[in-house]
PDB file of N, CA and C in Angstrom:
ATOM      1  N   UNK A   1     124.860  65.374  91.910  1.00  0.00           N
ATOM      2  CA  UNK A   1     123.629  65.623  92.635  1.00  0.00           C
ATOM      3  C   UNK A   1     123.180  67.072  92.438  1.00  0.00           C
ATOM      4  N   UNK A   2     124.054  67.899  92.598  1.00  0.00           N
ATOM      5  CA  UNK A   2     123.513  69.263  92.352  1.00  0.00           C
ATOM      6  C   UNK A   2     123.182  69.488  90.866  1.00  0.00           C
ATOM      7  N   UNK A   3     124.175  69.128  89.794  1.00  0.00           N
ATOM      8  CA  UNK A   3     123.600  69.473  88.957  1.00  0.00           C
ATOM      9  C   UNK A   3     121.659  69.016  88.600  1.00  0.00           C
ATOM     10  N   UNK A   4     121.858  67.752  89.123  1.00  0.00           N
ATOM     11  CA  UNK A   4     120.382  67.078  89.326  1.00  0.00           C
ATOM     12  C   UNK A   4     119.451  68.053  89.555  1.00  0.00           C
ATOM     13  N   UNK A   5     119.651  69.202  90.621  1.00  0.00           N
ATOM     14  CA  UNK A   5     118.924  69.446  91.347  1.00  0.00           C
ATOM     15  C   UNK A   5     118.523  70.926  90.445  1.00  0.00           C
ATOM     16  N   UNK A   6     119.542  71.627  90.041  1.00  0.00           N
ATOM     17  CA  UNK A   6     119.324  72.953  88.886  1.00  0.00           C
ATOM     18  C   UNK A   6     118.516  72.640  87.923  1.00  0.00           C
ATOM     19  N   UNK A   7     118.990  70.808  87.619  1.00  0.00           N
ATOM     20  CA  UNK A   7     118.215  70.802  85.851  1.00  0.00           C
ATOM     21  C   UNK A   7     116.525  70.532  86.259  1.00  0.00           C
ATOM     22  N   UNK A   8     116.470  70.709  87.148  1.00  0.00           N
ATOM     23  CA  UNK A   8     115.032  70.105  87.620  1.00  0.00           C
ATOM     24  C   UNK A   8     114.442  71.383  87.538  1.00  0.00           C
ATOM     25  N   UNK A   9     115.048  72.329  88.355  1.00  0.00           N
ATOM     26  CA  UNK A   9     114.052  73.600  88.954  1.00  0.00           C
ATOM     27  C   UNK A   9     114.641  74.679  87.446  1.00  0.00           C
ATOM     28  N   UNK A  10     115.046  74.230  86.530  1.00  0.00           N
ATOM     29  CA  UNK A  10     115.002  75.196  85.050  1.00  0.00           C
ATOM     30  C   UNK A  10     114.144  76.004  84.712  1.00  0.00           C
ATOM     31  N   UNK A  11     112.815  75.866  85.156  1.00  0.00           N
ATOM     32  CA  UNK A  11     110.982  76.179  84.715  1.00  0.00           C
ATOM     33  C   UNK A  11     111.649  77.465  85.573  1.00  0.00           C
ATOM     34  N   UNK A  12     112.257  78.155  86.676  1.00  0.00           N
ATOM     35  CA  UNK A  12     111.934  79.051  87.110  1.00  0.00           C
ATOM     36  C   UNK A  12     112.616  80.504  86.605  1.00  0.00           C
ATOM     37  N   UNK A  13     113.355  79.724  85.100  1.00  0.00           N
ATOM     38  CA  UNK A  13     114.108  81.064  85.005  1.00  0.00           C
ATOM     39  C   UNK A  13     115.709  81.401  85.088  1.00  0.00           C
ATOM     40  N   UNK A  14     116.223  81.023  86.533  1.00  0.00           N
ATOM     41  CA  UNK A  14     117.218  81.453  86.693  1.00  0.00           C
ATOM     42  C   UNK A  14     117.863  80.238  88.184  1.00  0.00           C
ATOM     43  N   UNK A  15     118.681  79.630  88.001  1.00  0.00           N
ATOM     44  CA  UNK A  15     118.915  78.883  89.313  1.00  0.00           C
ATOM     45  C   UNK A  15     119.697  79.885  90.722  1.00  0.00           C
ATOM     46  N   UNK A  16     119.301  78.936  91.883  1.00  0.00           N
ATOM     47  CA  UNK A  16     119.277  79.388  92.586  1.00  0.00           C
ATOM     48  C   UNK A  16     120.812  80.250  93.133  1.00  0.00           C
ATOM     49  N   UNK A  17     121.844  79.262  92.762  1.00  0.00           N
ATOM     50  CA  UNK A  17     123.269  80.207  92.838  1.00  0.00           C
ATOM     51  C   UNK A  17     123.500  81.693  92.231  1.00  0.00           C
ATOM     52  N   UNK A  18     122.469  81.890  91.492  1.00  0.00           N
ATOM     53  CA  UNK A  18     122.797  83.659  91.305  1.00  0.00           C
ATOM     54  C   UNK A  18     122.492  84.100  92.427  1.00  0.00           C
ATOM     55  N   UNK A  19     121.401  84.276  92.889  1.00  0.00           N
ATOM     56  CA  UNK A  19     121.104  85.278  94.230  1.00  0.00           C
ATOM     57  C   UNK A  19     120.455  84.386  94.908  1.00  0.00           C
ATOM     58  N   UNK A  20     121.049  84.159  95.968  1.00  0.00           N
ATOM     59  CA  UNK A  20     120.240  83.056  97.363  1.00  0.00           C
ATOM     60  C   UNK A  20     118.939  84.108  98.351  1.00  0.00           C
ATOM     61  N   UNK A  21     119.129  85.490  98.646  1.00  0.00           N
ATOM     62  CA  UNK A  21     118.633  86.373  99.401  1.00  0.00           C
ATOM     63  C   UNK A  21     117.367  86.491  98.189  1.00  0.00           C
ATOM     64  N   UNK A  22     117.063  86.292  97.224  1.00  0.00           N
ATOM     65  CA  UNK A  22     116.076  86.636  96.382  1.00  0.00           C
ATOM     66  C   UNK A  22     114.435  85.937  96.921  1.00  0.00           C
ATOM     67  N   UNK A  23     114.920  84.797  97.529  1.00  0.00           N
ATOM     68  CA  UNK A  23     113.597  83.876  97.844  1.00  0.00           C
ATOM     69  C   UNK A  23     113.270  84.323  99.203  1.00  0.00           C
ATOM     70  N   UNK A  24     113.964  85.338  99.777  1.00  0.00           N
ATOM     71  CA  UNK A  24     113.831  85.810 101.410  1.00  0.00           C
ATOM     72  C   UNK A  24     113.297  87.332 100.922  1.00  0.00           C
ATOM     73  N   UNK A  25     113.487  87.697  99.979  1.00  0.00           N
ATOM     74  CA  UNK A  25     112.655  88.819  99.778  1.00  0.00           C
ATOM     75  C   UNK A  25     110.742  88.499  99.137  1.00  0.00           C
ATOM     76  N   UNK A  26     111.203  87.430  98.610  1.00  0.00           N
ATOM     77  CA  UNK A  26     109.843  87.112  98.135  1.00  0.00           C
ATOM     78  C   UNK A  26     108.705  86.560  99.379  1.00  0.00           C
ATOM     79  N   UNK A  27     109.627  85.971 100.293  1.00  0.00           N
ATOM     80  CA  UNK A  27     108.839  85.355 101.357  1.00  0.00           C
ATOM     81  C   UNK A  27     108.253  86.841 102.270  1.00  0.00           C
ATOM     82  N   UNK A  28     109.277  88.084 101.987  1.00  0.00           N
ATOM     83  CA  UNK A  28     108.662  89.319 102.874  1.00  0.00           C
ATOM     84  C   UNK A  28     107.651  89.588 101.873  1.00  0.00           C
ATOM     85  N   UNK A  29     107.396  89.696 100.733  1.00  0.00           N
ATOM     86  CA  UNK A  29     106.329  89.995  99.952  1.00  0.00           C
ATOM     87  C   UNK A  29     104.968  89.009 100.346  1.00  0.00           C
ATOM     88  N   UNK A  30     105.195  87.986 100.767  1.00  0.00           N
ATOM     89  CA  UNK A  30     103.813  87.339 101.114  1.00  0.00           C
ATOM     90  C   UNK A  30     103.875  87.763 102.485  1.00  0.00           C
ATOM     91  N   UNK A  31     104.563  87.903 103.398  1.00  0.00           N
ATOM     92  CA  UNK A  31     103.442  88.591 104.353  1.00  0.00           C
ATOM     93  C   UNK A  31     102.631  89.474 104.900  1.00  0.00           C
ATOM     94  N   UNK A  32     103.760  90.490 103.533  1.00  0.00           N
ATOM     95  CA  UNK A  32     103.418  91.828 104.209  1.00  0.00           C
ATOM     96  C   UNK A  32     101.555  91.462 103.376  1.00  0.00           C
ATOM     97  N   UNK A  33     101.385  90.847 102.114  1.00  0.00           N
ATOM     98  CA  UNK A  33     100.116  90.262 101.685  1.00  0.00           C
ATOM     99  C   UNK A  33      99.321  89.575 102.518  1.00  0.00           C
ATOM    100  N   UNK A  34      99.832  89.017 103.818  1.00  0.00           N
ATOM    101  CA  UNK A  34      99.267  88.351 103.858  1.00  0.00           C
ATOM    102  C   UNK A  34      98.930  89.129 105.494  1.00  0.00           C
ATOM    103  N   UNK A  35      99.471  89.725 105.668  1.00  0.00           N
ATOM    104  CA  UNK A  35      98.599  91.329 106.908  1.00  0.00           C
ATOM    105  C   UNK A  35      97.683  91.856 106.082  1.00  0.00           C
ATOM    106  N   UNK A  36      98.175  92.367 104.457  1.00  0.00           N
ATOM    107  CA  UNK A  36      97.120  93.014 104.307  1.00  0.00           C
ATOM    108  C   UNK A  36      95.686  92.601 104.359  1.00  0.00           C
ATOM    109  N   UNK A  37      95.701  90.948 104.257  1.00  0.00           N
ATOM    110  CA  UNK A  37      94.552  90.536 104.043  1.00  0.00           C
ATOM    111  C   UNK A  37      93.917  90.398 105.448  1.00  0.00           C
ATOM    112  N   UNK A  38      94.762  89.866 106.062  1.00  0.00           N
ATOM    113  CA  UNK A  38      94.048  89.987 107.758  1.00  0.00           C
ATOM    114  C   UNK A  38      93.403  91.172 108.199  1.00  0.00           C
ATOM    115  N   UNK A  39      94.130  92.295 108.199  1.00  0.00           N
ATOM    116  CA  UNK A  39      93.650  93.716 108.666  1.00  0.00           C
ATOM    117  C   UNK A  39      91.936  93.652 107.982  1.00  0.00           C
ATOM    118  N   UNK A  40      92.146  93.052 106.416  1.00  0.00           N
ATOM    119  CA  UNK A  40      90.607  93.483 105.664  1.00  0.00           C
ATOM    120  C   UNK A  40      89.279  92.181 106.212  1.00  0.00           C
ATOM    121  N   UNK A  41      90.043  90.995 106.599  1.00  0.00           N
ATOM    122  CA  UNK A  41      89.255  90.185 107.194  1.00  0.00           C
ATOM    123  C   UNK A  41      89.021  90.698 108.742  1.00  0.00           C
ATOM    124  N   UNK A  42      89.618  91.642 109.361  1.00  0.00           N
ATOM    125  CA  UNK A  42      89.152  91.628 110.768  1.00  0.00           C
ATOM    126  C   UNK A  42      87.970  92.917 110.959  1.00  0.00           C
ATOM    127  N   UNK A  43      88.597  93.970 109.438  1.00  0.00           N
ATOM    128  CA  UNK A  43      87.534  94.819 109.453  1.00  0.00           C
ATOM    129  C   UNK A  43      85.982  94.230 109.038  1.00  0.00           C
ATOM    130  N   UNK A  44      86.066  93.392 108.472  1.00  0.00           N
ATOM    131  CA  UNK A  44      84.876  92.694 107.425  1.00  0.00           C
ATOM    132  C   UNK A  44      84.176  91.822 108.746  1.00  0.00           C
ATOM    133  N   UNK A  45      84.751  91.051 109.955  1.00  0.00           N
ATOM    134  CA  UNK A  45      84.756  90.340 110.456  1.00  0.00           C
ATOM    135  C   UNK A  45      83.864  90.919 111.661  1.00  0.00           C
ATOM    136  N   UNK A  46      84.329  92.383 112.132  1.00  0.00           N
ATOM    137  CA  UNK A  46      83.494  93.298 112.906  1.00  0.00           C
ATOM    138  C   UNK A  46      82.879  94.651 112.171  1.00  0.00           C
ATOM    139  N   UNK A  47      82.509  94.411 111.340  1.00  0.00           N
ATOM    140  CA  UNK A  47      81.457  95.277 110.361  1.00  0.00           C
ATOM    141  C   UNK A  47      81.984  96.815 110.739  1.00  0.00           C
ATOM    142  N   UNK A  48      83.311  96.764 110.874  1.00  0.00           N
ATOM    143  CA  UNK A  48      84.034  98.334 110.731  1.00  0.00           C
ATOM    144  C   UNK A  48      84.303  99.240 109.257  1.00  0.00           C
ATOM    145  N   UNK A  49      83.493  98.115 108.188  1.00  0.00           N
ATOM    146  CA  UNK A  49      83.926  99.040 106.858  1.00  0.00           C
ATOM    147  C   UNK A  49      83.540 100.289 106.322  1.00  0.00           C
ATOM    148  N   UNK A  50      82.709 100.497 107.720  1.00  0.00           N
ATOM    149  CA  UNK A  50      82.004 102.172 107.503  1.00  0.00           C
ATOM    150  C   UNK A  50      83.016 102.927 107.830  1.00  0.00           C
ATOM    151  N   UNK A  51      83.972 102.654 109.333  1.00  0.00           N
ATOM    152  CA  UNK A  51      84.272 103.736 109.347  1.00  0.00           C
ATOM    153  C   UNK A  51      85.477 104.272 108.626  1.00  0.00           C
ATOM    154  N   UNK A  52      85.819 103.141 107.435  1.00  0.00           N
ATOM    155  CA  UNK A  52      86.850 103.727 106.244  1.00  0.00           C
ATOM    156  C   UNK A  52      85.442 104.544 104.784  1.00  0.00           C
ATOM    157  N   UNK A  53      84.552 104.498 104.910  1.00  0.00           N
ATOM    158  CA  UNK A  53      83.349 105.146 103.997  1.00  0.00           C
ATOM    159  C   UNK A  53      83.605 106.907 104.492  1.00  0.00           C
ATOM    160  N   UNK A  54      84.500 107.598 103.450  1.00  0.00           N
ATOM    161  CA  UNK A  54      83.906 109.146 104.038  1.00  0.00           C
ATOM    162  C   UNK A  54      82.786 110.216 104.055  1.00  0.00           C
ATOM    163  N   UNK A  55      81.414 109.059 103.656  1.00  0.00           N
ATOM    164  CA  UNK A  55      80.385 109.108 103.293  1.00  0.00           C
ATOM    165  C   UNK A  55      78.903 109.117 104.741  1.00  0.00           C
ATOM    166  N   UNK A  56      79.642 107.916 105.262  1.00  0.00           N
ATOM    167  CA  UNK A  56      78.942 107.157 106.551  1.00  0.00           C
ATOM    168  C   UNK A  56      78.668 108.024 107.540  1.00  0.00           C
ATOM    169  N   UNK A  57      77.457 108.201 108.275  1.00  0.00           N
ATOM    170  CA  UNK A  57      77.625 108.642 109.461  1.00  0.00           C
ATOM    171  C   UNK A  57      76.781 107.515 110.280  1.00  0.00           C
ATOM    172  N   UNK A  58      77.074 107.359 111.341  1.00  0.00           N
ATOM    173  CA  UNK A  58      76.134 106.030 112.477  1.00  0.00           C
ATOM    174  C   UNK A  58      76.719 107.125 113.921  1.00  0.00           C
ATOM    175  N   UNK A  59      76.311 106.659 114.621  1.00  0.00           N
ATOM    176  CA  UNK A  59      76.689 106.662 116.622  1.00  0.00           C
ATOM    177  C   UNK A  59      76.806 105.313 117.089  1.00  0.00           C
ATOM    178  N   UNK A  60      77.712 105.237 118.184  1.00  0.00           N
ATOM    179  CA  UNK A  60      77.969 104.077 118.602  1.00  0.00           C
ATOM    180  C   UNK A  60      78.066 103.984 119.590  1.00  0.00           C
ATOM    181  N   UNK A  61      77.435 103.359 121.069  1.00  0.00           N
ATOM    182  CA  UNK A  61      77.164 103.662 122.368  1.00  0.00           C
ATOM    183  C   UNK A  61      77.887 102.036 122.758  1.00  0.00           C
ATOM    184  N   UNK A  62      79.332 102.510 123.268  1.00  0.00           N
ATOM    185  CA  UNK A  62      80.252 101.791 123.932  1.00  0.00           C
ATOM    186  C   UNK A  62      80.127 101.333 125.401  1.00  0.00           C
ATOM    187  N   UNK A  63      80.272 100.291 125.936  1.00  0.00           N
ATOM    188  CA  UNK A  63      80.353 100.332 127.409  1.00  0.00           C
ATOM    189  C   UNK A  63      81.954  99.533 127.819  1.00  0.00           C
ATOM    190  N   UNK A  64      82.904  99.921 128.606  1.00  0.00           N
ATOM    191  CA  UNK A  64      84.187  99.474 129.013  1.00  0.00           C
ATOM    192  C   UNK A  64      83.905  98.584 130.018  1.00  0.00           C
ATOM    193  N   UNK A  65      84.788  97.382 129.758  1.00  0.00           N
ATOM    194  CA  UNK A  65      85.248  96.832 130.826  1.00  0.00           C
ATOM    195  C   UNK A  65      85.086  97.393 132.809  1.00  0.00           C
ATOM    196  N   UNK A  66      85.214  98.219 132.775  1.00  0.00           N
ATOM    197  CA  UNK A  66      85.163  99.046 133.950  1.00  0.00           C
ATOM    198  C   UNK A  66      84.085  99.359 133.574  1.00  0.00           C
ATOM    199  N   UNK A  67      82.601  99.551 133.078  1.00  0.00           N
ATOM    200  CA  UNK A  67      81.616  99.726 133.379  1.00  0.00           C
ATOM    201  C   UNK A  67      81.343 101.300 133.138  1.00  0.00           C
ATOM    202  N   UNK A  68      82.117 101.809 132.111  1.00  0.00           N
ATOM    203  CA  UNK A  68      82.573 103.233 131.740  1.00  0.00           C
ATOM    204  C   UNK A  68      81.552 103.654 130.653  1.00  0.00           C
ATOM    205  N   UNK A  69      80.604 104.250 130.200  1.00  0.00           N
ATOM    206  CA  UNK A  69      80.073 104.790 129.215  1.00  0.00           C
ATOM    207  C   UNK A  69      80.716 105.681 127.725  1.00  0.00           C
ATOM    208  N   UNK A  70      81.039 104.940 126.624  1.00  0.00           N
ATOM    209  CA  UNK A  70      81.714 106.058 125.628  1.00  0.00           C
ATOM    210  C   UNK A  70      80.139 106.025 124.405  1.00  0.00           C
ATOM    211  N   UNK A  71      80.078 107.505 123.469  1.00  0.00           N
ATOM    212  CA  UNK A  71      79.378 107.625 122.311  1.00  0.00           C
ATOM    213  C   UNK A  71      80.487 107.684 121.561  1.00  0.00           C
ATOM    214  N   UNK A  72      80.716 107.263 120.216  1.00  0.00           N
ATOM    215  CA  UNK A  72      81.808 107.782 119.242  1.00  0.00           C
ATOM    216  C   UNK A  72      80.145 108.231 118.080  1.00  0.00           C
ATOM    217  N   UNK A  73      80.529 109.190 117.818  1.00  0.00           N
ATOM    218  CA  UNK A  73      79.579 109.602 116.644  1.00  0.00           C
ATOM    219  C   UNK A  73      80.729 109.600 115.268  1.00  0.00           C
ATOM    220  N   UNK A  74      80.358 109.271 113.879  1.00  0.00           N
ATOM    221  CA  UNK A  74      80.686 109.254 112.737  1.00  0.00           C
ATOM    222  C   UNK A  74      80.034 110.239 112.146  1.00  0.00           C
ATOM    223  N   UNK A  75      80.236 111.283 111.441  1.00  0.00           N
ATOM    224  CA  UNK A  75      79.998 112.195 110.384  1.00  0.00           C
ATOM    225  C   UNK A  75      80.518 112.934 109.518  1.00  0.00           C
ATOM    226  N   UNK A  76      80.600 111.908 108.428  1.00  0.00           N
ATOM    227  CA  UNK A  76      81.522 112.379 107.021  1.00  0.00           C
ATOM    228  C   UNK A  76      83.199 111.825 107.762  1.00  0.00           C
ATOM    229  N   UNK A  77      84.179 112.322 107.425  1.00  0.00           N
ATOM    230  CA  UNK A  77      85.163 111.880 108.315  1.00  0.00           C
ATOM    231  C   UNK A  77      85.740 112.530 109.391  1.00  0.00           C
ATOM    232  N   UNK A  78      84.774 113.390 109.928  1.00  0.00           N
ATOM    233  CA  UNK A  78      85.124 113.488 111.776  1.00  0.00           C
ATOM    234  C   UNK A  78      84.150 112.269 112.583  1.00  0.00           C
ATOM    235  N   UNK A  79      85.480 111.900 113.439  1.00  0.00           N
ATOM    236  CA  UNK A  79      84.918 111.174 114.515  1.00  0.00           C
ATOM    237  C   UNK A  79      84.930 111.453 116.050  1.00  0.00           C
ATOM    238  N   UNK A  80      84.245 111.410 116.547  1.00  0.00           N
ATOM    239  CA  UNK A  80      84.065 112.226 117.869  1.00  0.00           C
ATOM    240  C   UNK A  80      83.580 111.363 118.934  1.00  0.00           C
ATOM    241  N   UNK A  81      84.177 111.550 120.086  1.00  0.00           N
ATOM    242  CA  UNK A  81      84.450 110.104 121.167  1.00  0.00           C
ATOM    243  C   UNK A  81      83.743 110.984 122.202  1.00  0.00           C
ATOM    244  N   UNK A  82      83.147 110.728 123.374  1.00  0.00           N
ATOM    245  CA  UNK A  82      82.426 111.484 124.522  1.00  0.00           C
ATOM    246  C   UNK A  82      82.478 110.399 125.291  1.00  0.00           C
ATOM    247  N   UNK A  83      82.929 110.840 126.429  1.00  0.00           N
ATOM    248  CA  UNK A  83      82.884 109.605 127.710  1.00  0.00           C
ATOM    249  C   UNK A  83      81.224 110.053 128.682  1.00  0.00           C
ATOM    250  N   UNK A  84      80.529 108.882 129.153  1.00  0.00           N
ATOM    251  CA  UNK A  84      79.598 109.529 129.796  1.00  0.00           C
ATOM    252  C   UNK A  84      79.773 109.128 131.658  1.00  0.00           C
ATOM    253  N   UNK A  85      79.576 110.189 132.360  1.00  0.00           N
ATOM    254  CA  UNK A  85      80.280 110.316 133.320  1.00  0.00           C
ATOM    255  C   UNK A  85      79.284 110.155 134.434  1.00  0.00           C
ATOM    256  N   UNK A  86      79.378 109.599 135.610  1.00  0.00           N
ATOM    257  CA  UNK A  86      78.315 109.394 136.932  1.00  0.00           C
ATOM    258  C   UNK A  86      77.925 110.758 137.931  1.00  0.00           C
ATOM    259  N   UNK A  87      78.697 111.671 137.693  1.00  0.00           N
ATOM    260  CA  UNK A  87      78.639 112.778 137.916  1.00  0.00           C
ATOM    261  C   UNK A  87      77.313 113.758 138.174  1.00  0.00           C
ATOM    262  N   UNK A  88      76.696 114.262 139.050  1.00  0.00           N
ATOM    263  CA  UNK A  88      76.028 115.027 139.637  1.00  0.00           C
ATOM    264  C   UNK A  88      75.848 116.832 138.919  1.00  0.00           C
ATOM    265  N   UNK A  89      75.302 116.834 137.982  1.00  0.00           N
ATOM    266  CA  UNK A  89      75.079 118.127 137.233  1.00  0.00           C
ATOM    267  C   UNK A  89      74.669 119.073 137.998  1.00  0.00           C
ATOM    268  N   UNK A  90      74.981 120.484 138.365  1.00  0.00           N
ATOM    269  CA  UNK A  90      74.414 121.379 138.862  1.00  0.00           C
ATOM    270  C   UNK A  90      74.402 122.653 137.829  1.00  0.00           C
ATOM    271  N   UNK A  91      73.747 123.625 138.033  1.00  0.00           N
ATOM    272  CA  UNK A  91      73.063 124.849 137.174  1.00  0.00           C
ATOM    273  C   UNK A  91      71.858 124.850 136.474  1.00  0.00           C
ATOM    274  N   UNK A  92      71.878 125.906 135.950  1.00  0.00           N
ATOM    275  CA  UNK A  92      70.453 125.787 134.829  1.00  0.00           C
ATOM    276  C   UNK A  92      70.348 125.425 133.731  1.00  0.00           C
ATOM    277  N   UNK A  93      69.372 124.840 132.879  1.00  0.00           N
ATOM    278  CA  UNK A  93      69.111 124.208 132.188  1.00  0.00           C
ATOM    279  C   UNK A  93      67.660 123.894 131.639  1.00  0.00           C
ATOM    280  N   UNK A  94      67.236 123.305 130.974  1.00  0.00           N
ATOM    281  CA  UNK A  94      65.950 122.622 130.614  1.00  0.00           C
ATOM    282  C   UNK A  94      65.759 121.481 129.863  1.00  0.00           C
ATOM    283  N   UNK A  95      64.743 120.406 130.684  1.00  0.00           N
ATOM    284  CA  UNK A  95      64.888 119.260 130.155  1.00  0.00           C
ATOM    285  C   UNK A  95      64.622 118.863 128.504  1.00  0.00           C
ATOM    286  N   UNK A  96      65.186 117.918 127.793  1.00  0.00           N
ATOM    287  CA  UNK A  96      64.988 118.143 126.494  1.00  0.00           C
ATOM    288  C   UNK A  96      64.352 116.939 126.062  1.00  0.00           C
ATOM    289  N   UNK A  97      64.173 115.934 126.945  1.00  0.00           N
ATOM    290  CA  UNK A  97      63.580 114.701 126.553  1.00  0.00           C
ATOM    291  C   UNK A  97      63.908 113.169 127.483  1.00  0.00           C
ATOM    292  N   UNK A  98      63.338 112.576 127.327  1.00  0.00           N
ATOM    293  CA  UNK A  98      63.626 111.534 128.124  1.00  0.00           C
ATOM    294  C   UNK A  98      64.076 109.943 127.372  1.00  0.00           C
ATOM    295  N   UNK A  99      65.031 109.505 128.223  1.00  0.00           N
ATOM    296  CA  UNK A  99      65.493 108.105 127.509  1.00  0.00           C
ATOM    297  C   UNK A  99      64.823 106.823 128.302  1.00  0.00           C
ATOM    298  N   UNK A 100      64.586 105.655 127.612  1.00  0.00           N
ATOM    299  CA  UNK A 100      63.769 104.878 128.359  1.00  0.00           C
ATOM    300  C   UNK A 100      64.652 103.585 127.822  1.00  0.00           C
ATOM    301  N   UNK A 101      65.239 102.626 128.483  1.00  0.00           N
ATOM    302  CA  UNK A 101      65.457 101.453 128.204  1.00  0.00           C
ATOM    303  C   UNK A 101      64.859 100.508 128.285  1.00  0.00           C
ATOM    304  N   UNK A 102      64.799  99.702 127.256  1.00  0.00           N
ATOM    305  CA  UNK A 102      63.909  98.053 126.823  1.00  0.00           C
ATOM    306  C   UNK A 102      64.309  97.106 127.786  1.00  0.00           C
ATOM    307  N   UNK A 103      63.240  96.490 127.827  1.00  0.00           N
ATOM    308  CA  UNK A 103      63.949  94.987 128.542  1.00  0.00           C
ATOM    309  C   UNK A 103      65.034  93.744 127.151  1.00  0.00           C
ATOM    310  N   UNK A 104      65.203  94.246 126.146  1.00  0.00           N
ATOM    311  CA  UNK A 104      66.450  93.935 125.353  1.00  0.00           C
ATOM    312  C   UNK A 104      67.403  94.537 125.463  1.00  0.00           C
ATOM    313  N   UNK A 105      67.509  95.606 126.490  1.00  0.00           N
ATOM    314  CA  UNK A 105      68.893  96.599 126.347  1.00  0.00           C
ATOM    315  C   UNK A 105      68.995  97.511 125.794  1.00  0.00           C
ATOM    316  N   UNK A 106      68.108  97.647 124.637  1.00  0.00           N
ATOM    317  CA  UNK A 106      68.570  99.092 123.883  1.00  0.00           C
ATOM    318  C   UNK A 106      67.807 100.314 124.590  1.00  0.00           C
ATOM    319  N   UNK A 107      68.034 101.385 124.145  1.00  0.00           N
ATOM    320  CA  UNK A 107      67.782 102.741 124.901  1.00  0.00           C
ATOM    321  C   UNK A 107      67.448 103.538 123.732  1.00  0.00           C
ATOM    322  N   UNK A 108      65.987 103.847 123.936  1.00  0.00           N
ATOM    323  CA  UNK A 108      65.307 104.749 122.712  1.00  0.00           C
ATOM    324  C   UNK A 108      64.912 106.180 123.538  1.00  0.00           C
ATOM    325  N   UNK A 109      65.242 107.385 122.852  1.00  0.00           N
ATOM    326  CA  UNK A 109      65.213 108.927 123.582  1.00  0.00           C
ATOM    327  C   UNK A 109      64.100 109.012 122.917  1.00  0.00           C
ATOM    328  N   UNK A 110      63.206 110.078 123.629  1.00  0.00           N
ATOM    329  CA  UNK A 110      62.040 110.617 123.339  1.00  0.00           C
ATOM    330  C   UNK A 110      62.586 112.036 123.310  1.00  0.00           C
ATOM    331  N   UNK A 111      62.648 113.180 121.990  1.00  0.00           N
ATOM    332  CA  UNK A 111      62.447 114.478 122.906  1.00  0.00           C
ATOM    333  C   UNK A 111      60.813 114.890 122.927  1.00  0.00           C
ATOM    334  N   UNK A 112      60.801 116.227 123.843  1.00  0.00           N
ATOM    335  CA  UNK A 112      60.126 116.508 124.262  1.00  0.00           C
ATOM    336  C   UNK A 112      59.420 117.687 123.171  1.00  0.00           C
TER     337      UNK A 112
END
């Protein structure tokens, strides 16, 4: 029976009694392939392939779970995160423009 079973699988080269651990290394070679491909389908999947571009710049106006305000700005490859806060400003200053939100949600600034 065994010999049966070597003369069959001949096409691969080498039978399996030389090295048994050889087909457990090959099986780590497909997955670590087969993350790589996930990671590139999840970037592709949420249109994150800019922020591997060290070219790209966009802004990106986040809102958290908790109802938290973040900007991440992109430019060239610094990225820069700002939380926006409910907080009560005091001192001087001057106004620089005004933001107006749509009845679609988005928020277009006017300056002044």
């Amino acid at each position: 029976m065994r010999q049966k079973f070597l003369k069959r699988n001949r096409f691969l080269g080498k039978s399996f009694t030389e090295d048994p651990l050889s087909q457990v290394a090959n099986l780590f070679d497909i997955s670590v392939v087969f993350i790589v491909c996930l990671i590139i389908a999840l970037f592709t999947a949420y249109n994150l392939l800019e922020l591997l571009n060290p070219k790209s710049e966009f802004t990106l106006v986040k809102k958290t779970l908790q109802g938290e305000m973040e900007i991440i700005t992109k430019k060239g490859i610094e990225i820069k995160a700002k939380k926006i806060t409910n907080k009560t400003l005091t001192g001087e200053g001057k106004k620089l423009g005004t933001a107006y939100q749509l009845k679609d949600g988005t928020i277009i600034y006017v300056p002044e």
